[in-house]
Protein backbone atom coordinates (compact mmCIF):
# COMPACT_ATOMS: atom_id res chain seq x y z
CA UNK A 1 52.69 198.79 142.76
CA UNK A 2 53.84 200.69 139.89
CA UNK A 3 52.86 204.37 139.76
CA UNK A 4 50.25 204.69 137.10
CA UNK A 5 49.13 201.13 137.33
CA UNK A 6 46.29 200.45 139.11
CA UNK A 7 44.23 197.01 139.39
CA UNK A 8 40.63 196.68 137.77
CA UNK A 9 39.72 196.78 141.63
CA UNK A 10 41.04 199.96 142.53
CA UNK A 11 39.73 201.81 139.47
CA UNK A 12 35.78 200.07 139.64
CA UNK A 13 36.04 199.42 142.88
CA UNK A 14 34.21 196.20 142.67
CA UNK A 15 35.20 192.91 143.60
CA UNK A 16 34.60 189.80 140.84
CA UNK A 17 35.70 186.35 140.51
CA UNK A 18 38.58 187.27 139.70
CA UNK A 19 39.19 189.18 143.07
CA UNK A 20 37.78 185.80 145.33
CA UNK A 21 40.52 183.75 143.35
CA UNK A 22 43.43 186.00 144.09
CA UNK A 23 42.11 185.88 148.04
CA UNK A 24 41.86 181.97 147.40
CA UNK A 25 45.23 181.59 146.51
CA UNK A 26 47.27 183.68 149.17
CA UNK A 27 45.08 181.63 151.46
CA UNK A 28 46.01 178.62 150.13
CA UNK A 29 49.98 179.86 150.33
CA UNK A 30 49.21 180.43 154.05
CA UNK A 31 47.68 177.13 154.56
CA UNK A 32 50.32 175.36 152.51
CA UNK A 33 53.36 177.08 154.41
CA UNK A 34 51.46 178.13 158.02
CA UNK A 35 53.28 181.59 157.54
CA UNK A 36 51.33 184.73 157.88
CA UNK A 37 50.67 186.74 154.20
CA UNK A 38 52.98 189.49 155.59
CA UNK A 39 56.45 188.40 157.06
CA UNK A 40 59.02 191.02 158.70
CA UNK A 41 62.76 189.57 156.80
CA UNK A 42 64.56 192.61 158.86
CA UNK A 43 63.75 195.49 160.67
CA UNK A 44 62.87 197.37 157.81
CA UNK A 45 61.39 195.14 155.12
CA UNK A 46 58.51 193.30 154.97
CA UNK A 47 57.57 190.48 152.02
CA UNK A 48 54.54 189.34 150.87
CA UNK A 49 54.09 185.77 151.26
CA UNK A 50 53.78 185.13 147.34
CA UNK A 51 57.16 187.19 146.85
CA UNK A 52 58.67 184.27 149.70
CA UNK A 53 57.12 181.07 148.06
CA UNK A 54 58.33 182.60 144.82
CA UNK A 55 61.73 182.88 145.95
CA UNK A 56 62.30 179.66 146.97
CA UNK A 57 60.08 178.07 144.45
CA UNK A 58 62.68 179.44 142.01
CA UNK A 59 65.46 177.69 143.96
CA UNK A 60 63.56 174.54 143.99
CA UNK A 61 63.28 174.71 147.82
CA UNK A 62 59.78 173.18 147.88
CA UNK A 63 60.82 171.56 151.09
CA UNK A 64 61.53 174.67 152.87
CA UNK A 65 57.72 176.51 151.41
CA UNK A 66 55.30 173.29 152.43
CA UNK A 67 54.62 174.01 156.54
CA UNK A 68 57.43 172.20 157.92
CA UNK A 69 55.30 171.00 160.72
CA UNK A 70 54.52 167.81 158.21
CA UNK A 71 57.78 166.53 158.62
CA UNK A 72 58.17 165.88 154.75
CA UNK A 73 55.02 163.49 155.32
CA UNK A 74 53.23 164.53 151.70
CA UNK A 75 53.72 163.94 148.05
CA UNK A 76 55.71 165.50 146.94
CA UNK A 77 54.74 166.33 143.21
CA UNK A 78 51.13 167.34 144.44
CA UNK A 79 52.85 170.03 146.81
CA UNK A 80 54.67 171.63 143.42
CA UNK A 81 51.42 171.67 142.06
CA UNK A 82 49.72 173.11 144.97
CA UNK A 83 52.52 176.17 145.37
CA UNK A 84 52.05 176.63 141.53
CA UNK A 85 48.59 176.86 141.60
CA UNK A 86 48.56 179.02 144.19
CA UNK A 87 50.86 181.12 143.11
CA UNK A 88 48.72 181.50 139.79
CA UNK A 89 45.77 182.16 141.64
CA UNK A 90 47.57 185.44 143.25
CA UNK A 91 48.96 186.61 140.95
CA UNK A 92 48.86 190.44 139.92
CA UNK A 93 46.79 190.29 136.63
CA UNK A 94 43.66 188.96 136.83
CA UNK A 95 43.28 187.86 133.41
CA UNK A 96 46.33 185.34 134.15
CA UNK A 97 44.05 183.81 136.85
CA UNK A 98 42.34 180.26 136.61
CA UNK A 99 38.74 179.47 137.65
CA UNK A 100 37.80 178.98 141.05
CA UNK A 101 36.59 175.67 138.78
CA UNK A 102 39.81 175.02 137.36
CA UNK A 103 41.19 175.60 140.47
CA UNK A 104 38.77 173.10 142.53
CA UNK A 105 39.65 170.24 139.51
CA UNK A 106 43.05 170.94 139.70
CA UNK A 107 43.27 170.61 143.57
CA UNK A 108 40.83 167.05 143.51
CA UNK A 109 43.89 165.85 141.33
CA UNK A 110 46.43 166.69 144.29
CA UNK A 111 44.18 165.21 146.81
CA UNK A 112 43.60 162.46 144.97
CA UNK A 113 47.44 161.76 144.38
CA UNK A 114 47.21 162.50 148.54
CA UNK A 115 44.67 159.78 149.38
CA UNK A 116 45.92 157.13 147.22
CA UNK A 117 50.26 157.88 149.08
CA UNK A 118 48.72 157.13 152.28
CA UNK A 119 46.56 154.02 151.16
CA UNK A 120 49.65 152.78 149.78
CA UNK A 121 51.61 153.36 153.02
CA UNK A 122 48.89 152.10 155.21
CA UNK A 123 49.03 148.90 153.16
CA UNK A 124 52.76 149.06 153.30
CA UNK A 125 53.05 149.39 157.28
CA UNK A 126 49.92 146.86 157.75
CA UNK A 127 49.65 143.32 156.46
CA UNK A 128 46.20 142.97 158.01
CA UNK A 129 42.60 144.41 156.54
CA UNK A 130 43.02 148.20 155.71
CA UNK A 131 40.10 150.46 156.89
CA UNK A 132 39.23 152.39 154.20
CA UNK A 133 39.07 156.90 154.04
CA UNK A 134 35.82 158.05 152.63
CA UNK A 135 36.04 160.92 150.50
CA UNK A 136 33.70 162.37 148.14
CA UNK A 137 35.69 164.21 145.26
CA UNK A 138 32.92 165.05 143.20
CA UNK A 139 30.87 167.51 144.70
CA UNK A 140 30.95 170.78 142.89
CA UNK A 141 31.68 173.37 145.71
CA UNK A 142 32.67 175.98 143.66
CA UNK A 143 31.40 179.43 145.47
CA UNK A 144 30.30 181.58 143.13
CA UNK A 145 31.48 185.74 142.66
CA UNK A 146 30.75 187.68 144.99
């Protein structure tokens, strides 16, 4: 942090929507790359798991952020989405945060993008009658401030 500057936390001391967004999105870096939020890169230096995705993000490396245990098993343009969104979400200034509702609408979108990939290569692998995935994606579970 920059000497000086302080967040709208650390001078109120409260938390607000804001503040459950920014914890949304470095979990949602986490779950997207199943790294820890704080990685050791050498003895020395540590990096914040936003500063990682970042880096790589900026490379175009989207491969190397999404948790390579999928085995490249996810679409591809909702993962670039999800990273960017996430990435939004923790970022520094809270004003340049979305809603946790923008957020939830923009992540249905991704899912939805999701669902329909795997229906497609269920269909693909199977000539016989598809079972179907259930999934309700209008609930509204936004959680509000804290």
């Amino acid at each position: 942090m920059v000497p000086g500057r302080h967040t709208k936390y650390q001078i109120t001391n409260r938390l607000n929507e804001k503040s459950d967004v920014y914890g949304f999105g470095v979990v949602l870096l986490e779950i997207v790359t199943s790294r820890p939020v704080i990685t050791s890169i050498s003895r020395d230096e540590v990096t914040h798991i936003s500063q990682w995705v970042s880096s790589l993000l900026a490379k175009g490396e989207i491969q190397r952020i999404v948790d390579s245990s999928l085995e490249g098993d996810f679409e591809i343009n909702s993962a670039w989405k999800i990273v960017e969104l996430a990435l939004g979400c923790a970022t520094r200034n809270s004003t340049d945060r979305p809603t946790m509702s923008e957020v939830m609408m923009e992540l249905k979108e991704c899912l939805k993008k999701e669902v329909a990939r795997k229906r497609e290569g269920a269909v693909r692998r199977s000539r016989g009658p598809r079972e179907g995935i259930s999934i309700n994606l209008d609930t509204e579970p936004s959680p509000g401030a804290r």
